[in-house]
C-alpha atoms as a PDB file:
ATOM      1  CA  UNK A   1     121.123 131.133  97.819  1.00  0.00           C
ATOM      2  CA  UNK A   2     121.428 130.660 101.486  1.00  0.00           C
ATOM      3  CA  UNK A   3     120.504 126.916 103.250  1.00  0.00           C
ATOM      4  CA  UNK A   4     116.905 127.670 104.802  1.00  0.00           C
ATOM      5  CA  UNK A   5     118.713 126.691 108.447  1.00  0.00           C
ATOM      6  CA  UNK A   6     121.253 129.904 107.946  1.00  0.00           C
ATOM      7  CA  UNK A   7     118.407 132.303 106.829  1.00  0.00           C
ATOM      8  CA  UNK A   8     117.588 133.874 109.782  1.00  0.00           C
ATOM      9  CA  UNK A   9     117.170 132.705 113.786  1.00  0.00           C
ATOM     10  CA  UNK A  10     113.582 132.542 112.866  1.00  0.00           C
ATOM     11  CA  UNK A  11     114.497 129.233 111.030  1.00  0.00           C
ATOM     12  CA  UNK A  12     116.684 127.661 113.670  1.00  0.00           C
ATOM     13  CA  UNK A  13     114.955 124.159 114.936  1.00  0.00           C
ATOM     14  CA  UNK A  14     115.152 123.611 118.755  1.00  0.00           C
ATOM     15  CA  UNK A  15     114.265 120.795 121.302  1.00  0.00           C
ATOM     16  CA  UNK A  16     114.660 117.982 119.110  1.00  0.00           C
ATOM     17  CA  UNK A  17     113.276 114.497 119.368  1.00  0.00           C
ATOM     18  CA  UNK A  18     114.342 111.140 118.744  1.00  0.00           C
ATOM     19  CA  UNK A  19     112.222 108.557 116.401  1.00  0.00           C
ATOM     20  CA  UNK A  20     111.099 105.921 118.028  1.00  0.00           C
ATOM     21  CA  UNK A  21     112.596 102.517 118.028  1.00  0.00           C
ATOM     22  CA  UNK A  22     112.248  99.262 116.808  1.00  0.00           C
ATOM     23  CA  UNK A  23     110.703  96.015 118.363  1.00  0.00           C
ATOM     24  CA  UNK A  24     113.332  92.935 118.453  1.00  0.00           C
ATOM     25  CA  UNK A  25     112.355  89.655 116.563  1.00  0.00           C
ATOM     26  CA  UNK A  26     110.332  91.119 114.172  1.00  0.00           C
ATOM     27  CA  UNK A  27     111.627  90.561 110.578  1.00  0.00           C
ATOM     28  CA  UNK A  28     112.485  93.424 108.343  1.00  0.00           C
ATOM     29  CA  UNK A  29     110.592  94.035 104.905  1.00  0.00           C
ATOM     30  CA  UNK A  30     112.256  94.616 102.062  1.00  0.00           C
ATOM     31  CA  UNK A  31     111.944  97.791 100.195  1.00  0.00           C
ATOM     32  CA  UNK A  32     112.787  98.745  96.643  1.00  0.00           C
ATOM     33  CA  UNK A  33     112.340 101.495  94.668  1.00  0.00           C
ATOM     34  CA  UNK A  34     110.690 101.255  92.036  1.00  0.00           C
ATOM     35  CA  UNK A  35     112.647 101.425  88.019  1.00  0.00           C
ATOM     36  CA  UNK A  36     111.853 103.444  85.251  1.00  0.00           C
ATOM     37  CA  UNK A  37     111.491 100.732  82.897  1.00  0.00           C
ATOM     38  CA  UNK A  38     108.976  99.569  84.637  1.00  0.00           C
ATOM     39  CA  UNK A  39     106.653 102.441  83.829  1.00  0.00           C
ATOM     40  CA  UNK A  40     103.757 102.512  81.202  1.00  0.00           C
ATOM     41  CA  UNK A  41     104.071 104.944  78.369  1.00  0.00           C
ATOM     42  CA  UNK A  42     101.131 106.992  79.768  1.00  0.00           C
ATOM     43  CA  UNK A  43     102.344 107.444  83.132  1.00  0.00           C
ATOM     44  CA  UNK A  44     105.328 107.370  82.065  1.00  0.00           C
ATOM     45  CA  UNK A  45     104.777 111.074  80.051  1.00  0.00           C
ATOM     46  CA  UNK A  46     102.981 112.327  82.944  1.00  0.00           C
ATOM     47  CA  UNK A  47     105.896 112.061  85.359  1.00  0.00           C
ATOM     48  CA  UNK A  48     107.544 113.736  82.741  1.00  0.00           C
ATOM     49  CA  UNK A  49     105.040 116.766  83.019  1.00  0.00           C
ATOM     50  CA  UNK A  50     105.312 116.522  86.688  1.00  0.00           C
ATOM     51  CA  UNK A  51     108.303 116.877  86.469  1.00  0.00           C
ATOM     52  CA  UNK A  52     109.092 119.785  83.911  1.00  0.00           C
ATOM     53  CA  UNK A  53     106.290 121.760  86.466  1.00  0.00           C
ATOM     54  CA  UNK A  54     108.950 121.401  89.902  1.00  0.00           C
ATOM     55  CA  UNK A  55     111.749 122.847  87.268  1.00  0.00           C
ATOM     56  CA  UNK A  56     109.637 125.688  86.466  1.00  0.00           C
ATOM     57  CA  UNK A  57     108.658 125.900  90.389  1.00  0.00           C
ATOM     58  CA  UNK A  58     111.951 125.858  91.305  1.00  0.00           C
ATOM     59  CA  UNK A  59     113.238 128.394  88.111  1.00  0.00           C
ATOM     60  CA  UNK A  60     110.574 131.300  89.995  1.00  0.00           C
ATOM     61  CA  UNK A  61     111.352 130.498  93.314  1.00  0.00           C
ATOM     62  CA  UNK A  62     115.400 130.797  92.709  1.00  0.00           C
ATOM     63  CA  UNK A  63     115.027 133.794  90.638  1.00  0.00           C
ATOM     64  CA  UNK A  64     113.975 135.560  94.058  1.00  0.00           C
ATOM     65  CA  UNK A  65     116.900 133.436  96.093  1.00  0.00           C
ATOM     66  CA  UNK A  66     113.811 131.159  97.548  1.00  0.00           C
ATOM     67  CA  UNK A  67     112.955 127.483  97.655  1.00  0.00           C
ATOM     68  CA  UNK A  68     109.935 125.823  98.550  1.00  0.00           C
ATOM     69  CA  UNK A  69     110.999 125.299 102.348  1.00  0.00           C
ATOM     70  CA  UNK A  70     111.555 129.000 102.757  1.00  0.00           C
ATOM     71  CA  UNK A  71     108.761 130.407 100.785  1.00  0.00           C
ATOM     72  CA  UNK A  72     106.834 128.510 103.361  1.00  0.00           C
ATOM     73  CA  UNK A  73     108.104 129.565 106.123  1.00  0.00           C
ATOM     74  CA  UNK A  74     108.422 133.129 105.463  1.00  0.00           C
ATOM     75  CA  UNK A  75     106.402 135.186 108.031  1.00  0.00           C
ATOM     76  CA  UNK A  76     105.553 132.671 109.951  1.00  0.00           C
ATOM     77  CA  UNK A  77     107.936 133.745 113.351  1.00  0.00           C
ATOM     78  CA  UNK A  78     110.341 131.177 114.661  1.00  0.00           C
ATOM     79  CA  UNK A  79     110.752 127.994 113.696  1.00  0.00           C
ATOM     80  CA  UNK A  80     110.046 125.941 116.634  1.00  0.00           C
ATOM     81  CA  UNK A  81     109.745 121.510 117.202  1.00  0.00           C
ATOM     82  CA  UNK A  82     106.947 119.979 116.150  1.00  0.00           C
ATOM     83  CA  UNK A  83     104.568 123.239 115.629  1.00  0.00           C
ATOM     84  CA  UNK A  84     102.982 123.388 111.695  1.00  0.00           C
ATOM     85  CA  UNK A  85     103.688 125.207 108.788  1.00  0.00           C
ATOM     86  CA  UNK A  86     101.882 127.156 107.989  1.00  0.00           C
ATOM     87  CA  UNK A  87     100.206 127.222 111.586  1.00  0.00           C
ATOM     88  CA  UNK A  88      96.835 126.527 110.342  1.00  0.00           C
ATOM     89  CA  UNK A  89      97.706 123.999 107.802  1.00  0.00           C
ATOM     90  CA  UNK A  90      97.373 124.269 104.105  1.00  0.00           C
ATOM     91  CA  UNK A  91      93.806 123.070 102.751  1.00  0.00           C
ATOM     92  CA  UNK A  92      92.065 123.116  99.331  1.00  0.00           C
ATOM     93  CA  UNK A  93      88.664 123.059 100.286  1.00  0.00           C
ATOM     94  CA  UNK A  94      87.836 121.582  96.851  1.00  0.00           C
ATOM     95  CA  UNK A  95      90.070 118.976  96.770  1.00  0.00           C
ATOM     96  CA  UNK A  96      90.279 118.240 100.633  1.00  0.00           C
ATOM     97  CA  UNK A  97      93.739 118.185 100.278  1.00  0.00           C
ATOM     98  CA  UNK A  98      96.388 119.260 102.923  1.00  0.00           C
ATOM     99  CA  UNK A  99      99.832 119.644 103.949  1.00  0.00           C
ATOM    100  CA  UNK A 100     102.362 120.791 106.488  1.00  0.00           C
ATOM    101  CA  UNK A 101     105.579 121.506 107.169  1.00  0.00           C
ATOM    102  CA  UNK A 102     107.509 121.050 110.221  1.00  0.00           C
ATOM    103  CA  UNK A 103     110.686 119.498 112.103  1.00  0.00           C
ATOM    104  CA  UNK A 104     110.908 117.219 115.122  1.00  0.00           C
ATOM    105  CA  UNK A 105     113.493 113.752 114.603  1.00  0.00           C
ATOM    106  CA  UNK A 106     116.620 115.572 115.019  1.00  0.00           C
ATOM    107  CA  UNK A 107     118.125 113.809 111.900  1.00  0.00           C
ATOM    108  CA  UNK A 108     121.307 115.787 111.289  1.00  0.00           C
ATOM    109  CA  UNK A 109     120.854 115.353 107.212  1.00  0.00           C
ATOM    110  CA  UNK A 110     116.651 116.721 107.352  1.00  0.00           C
ATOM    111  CA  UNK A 111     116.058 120.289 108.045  1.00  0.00           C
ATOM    112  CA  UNK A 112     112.501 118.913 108.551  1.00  0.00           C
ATOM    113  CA  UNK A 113     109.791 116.790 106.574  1.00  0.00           C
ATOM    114  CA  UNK A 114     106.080 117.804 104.487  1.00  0.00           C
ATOM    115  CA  UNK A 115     103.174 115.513 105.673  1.00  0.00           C
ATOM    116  CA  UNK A 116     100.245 115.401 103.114  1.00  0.00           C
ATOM    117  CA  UNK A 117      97.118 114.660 103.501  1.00  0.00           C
ATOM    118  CA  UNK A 118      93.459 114.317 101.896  1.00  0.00           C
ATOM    119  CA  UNK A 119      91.022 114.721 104.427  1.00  0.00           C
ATOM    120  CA  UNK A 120      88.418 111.761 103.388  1.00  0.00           C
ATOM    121  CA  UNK A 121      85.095 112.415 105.302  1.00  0.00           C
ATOM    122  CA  UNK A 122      84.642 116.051 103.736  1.00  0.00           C
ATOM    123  CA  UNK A 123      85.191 114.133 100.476  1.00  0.00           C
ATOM    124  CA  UNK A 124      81.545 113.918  98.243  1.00  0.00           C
ATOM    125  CA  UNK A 125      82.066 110.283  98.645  1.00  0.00           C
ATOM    126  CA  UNK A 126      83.615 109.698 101.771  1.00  0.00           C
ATOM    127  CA  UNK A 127      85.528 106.210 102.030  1.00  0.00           C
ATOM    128  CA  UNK A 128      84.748 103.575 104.120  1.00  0.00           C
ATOM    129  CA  UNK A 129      87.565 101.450 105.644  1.00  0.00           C
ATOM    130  CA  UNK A 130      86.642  97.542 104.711  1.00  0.00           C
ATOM    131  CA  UNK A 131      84.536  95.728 107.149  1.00  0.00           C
ATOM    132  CA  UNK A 132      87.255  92.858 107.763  1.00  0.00           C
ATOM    133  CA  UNK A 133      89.334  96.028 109.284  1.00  0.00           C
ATOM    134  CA  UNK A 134      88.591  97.120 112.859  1.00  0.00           C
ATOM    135  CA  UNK A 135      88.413 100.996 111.722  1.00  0.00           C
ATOM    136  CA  UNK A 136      90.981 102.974 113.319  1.00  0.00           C
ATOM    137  CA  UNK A 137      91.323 106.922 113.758  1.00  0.00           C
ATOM    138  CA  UNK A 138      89.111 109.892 113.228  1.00  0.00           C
ATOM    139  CA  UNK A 139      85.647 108.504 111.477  1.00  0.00           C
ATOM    140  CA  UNK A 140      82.518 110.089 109.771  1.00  0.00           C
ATOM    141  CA  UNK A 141      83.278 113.798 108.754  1.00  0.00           C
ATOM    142  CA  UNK A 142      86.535 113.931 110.281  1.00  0.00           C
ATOM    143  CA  UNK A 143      88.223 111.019 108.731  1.00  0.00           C
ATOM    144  CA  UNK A 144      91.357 112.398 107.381  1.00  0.00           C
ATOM    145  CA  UNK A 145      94.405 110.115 105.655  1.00  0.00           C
ATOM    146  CA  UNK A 146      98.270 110.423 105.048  1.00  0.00           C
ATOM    147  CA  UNK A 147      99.430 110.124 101.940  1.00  0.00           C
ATOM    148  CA  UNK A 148     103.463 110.228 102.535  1.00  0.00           C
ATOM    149  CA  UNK A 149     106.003 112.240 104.049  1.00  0.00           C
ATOM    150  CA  UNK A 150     108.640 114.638 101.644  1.00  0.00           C
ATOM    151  CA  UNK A 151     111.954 114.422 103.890  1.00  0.00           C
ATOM    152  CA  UNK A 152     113.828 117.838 102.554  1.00  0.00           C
ATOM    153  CA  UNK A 153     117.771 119.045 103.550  1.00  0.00           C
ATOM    154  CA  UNK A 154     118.607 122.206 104.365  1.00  0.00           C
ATOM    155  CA  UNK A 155     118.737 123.664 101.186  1.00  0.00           C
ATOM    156  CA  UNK A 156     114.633 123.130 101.154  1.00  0.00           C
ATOM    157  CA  UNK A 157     114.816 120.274  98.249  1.00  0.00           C
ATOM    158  CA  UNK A 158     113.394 117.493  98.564  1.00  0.00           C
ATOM    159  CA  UNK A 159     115.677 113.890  99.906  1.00  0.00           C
ATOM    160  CA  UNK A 160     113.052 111.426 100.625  1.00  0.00           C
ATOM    161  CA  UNK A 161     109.682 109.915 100.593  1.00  0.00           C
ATOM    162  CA  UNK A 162     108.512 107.980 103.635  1.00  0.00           C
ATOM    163  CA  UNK A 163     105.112 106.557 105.114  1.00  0.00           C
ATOM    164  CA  UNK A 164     104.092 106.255 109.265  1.00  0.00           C
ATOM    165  CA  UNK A 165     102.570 104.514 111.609  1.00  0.00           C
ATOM    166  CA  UNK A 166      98.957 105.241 112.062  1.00  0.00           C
ATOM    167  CA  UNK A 167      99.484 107.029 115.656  1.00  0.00           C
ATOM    168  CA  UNK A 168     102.396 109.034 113.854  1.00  0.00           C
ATOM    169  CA  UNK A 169      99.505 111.525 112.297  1.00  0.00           C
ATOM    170  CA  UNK A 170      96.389 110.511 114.046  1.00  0.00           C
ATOM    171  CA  UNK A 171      95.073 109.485 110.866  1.00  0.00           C
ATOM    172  CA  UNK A 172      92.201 107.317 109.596  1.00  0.00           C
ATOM    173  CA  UNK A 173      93.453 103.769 109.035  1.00  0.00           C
ATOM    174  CA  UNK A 174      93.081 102.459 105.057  1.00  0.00           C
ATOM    175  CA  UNK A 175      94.448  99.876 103.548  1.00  0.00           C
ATOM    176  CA  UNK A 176      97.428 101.203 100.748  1.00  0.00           C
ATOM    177  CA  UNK A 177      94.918 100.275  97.647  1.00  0.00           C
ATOM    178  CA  UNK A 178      92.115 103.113  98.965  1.00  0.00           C
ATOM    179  CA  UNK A 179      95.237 105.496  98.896  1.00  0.00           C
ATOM    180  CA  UNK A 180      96.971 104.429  95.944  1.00  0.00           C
ATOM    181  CA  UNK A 181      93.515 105.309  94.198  1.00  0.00           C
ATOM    182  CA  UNK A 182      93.226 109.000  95.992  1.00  0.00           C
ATOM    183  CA  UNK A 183      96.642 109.782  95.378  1.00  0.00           C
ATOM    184  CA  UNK A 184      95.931 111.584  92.049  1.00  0.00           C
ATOM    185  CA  UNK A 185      93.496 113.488  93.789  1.00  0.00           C
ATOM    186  CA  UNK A 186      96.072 115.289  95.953  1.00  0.00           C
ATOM    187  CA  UNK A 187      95.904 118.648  94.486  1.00  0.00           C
ATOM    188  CA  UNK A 188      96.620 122.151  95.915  1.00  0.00           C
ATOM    189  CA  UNK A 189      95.257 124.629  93.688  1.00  0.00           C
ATOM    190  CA  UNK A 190      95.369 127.933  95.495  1.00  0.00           C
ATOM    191  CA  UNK A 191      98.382 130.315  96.097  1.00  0.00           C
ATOM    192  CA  UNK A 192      98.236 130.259 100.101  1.00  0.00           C
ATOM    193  CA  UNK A 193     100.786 129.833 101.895  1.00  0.00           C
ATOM    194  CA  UNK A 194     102.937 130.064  98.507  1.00  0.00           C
ATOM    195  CA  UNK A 195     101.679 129.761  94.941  1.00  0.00           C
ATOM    196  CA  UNK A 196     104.871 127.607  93.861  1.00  0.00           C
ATOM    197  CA  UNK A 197     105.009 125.263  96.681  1.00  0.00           C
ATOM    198  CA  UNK A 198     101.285 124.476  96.447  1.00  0.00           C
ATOM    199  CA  UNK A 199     102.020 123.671  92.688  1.00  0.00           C
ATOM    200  CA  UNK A 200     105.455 121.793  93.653  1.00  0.00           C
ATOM    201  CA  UNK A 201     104.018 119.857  96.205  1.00  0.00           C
ATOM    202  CA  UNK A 202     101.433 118.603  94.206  1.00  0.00           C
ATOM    203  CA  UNK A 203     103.589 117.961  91.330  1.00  0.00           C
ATOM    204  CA  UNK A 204     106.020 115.932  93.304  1.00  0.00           C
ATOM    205  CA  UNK A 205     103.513 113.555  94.142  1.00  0.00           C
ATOM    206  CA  UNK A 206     102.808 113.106  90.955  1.00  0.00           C
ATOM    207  CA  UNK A 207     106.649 112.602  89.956  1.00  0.00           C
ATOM    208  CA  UNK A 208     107.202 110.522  92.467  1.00  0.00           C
ATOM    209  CA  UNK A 209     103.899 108.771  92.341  1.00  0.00           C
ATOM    210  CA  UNK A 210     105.298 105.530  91.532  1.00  0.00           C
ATOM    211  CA  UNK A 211     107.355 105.441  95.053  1.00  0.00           C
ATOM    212  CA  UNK A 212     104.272 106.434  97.534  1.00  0.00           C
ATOM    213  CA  UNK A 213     103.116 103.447  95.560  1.00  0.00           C
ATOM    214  CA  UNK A 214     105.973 101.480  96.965  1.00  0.00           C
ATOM    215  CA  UNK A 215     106.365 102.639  99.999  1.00  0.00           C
ATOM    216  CA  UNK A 216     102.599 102.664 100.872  1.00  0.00           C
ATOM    217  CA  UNK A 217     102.175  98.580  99.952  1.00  0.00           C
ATOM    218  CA  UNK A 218     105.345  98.438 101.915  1.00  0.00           C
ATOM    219  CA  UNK A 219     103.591  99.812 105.387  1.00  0.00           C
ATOM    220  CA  UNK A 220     100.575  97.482 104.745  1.00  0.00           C
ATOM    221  CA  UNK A 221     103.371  94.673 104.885  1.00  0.00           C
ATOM    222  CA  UNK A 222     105.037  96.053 107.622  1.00  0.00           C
ATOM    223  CA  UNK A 223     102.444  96.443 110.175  1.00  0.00           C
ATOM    224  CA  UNK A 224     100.982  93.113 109.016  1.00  0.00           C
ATOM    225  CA  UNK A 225     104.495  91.348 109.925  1.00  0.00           C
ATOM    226  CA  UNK A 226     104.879  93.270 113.288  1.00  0.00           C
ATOM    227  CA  UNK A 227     100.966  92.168 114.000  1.00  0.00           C
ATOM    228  CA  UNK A 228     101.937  88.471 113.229  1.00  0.00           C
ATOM    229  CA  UNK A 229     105.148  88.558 115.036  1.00  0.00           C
ATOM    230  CA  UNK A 230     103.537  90.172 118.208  1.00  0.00           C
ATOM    231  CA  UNK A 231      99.615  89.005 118.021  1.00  0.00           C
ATOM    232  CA  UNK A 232      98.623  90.762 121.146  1.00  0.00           C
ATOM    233  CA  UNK A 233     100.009  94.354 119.657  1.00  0.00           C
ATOM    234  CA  UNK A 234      97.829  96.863 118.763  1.00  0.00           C
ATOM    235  CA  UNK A 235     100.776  97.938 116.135  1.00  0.00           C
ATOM    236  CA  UNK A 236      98.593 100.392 114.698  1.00  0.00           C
ATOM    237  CA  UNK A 237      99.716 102.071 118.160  1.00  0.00           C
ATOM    238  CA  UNK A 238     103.170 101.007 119.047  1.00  0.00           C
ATOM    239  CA  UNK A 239     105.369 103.306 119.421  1.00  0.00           C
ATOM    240  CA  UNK A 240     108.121 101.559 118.258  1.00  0.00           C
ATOM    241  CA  UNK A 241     107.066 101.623 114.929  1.00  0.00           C
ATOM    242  CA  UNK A 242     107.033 104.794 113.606  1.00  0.00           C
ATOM    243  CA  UNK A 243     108.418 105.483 110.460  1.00  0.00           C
ATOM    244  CA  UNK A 244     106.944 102.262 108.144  1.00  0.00           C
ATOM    245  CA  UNK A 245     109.587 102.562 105.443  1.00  0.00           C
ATOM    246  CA  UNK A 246     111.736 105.264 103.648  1.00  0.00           C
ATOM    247  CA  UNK A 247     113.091 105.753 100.155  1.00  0.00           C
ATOM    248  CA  UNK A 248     115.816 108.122  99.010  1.00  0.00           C
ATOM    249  CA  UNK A 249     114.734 110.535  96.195  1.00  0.00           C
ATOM    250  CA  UNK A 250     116.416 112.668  93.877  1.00  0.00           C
ATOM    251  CA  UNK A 251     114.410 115.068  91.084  1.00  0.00           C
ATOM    252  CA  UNK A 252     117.267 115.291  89.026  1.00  0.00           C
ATOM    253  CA  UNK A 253     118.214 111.342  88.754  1.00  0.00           C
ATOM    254  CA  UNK A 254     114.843 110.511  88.531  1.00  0.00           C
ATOM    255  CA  UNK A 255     113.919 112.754  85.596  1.00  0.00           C
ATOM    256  CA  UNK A 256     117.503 111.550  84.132  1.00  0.00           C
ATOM    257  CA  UNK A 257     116.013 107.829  84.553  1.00  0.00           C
ATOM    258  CA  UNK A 258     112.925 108.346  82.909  1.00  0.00           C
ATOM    259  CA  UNK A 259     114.698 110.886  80.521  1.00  0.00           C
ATOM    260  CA  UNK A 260     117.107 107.604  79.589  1.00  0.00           C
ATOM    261  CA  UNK A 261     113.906 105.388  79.023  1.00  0.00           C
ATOM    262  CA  UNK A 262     112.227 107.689  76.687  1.00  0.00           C
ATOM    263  CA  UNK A 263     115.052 107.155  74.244  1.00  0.00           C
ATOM    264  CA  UNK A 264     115.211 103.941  74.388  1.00  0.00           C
END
């Protein structure tokens, strides 16, 4: 199998972009991930599941000399900074779920980066951000949230989870405990743009559910310390901040982690 950036000139990334910065003087909060032993029986077997369903995802894909990145992108013309892929976006009207793919922070080590979604005022019950919080974003039917971001190399697996800033996405602002309770509902169940990466995506969430956990309390700390450190920011909009936190995954160790625990 070739690395998705060698498969073609159609998958070569131009114009990239920096990340933004950071502000000085504002502390740094600490992030860990989280530990296998620290997982309850019943999760514990579903990440298991979650997991065995990316093996079989990635046991189809590699049969045909794919991977999820790839599949993706194939047919969809040049790969070009910052455009989505697929171009329309991938949506399960049932579930209001969402995702795309594209590339734009010119990290040599990321081919490019997933953002998922679940777009919250076409849900049946649409939520409401808490009245303490000035409400922030799209509102009413168009309120839409981000989940986390799936950081993959150039081999289209996955190398990282990470959460954003609120202008990063254009999202609707909630607090991590409304999201940490719609993050089972992230479900693609349809085969467009690609049957297996529809089911992979969803099931890495669910492997990996215990680190959007993480990293999404994590933001809520983060913007709160920037907002504290500089009162008159609107931090929801600086610039500066735009990547809230990031954690290093691996399928492989973390199946061999929870694989370890189980026979214990």
């Amino acid at each position: 199998m070739k690395p998705v950036s060698t498969l073609g000139p159609e998958h070569n990334v131009r114009d990239s972009t920096a990340q933004g910065g950071r502000a000085s003087g504002v502390p740094t909060v600490q992030l860990d991930a989280p530990a296998a032993t620290h997982i309850g029986w019943d999760e514990h077997q579903t990440l298991l599941e979650a997991g065995r369903e990316i093996e079989e995802c990635y046991r189809v894909l590699e049969k045909a000399e794919l991977n999820v990145v790839a599949d993706v992108l194939r047919g969809e013309g040049e790969f070009v900074e910052m455009e989505h892929y697929p171009h329309e976006d991938a949506l399960d009207p049932e579930t209001q779920s969402q995702y795309y793919y594209h590339a734009h922070r010119g990290d040599p080590n990321e081919h490019g980066h997933f953002h998922t979604f679940i777009r919250t005022g076409a849900l049946p019950r649409p939520l409401r951000p808490p009245t303490r919080q000035v409400a922030a974003g799209p509102q009413g039917a168009d309120a839409i949230v981000h989940l986390v971001g799936i950081s993959m190399d150039d081999w289209g697996y996955p190398r990282g989870l990470f959460c954003t800033n609120r202008w990063v996405c254009g999202e609707t602002w909630y607090p991590a405990a409304s999201l940490i309770d719609l993050l089972p509902h992230f479900i693609m169940d349809h085969a467009y743009p690609s049957w297996p990466a529809n089911r992979w995506i969803t099931a890495l969430l669910r492997l990996f559910a215990p680190h959007v956990r993480v990293l999404l309390r994590h933001r809520d700390a983060t913007v709160k310390t920037w907002q504290r450190a500089i009162p008159k920011l609107d931090v929801l909009e600086d610039r500066r901040l735009e990547i809230t936190g990031y954690l290093p995954i691996s399928v492989h160790d973390w199946l061999a982690q929870l694989n370890d625990t189980s026979s214990d």
